[in-house]
C-alpha atoms as a PDB file:
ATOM      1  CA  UNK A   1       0.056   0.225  81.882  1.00  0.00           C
ATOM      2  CA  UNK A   2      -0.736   1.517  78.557  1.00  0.00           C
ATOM      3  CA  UNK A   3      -2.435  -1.385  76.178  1.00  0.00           C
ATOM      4  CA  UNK A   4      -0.149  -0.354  72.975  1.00  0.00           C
ATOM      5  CA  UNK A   5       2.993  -1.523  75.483  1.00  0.00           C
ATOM      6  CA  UNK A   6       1.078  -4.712  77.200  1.00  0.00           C
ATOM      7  CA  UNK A   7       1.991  -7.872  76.520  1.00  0.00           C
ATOM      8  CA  UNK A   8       0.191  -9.831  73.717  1.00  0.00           C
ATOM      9  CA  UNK A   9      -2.961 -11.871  75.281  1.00  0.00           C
ATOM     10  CA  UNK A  10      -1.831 -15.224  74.595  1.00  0.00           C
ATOM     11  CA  UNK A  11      -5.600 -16.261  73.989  1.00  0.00           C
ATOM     12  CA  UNK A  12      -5.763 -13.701  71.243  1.00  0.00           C
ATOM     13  CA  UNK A  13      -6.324 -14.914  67.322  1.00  0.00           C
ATOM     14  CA  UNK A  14      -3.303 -14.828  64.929  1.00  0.00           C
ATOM     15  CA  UNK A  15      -4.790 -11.889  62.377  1.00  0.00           C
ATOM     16  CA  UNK A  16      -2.843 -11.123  58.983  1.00  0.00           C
ATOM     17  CA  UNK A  17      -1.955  -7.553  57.773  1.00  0.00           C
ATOM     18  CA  UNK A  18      -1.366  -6.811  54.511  1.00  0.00           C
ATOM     19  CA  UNK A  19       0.889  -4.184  53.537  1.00  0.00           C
ATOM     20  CA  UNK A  20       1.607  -2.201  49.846  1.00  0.00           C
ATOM     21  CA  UNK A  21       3.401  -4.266  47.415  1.00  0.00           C
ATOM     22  CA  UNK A  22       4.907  -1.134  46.245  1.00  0.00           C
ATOM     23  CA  UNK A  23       8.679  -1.764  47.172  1.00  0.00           C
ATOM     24  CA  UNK A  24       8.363  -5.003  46.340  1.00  0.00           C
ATOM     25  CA  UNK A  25       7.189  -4.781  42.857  1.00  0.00           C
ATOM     26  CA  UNK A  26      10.067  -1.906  42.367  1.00  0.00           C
ATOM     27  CA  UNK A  27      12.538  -4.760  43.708  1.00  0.00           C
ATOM     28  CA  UNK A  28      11.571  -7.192  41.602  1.00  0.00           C
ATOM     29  CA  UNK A  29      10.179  -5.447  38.498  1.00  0.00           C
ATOM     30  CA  UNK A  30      10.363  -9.172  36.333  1.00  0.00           C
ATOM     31  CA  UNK A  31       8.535 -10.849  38.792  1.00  0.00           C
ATOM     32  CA  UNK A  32       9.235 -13.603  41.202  1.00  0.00           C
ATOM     33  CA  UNK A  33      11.520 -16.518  40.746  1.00  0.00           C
ATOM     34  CA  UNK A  34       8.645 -17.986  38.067  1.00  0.00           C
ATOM     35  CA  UNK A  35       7.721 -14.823  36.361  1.00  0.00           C
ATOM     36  CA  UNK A  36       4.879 -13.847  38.135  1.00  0.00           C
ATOM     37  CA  UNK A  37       4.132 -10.449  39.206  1.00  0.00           C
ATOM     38  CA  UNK A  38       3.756  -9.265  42.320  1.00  0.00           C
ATOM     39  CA  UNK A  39       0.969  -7.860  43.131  1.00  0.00           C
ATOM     40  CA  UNK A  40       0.069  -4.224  44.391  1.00  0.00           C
ATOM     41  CA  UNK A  41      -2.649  -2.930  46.309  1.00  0.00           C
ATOM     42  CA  UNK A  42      -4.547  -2.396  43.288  1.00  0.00           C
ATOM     43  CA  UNK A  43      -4.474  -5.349  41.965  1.00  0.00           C
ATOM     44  CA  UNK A  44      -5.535  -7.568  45.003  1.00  0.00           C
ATOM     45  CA  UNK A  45      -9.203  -7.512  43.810  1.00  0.00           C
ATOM     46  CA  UNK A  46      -7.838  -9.626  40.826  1.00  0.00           C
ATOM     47  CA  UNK A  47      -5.355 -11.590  42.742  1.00  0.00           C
ATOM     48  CA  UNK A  48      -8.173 -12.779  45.482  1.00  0.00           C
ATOM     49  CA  UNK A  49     -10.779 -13.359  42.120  1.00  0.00           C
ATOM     50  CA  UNK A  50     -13.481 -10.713  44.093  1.00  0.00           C
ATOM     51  CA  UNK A  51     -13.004  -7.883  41.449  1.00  0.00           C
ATOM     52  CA  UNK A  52     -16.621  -7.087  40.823  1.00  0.00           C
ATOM     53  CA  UNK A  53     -18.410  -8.565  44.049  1.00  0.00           C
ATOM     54  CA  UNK A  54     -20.120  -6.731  46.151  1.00  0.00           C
ATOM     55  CA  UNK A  55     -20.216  -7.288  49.572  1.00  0.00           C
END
């Protein structure tokens, strides 16, 4: 059977994805309930506090 189709490996670690922020910023163009912006690609440098690091 094709991997892509498989069933998940149950041992496997949980991994995050993160996705644009586009939509969502065009959704909510005030913010969130608080006032804060969300976030887009771009700015996740700043969000995280790595802007400038170098890996």
């Amino acid at each position: 059977m094709n991997a892509l189709f498989s069933k998940p490996d149950a041992t496997a670690l949980p991994h995050v994805v993160i996705l644009g922020a586009g939509a969502s910023r065009a959704a909510l163009p005030n913010g969130d309930k608080n006032g804060k912006p969300i976030p887009l690609m771009d700015d996740l440098p700043n969000v995280l506090g790595t802007y400038g690091q170098s890996w």
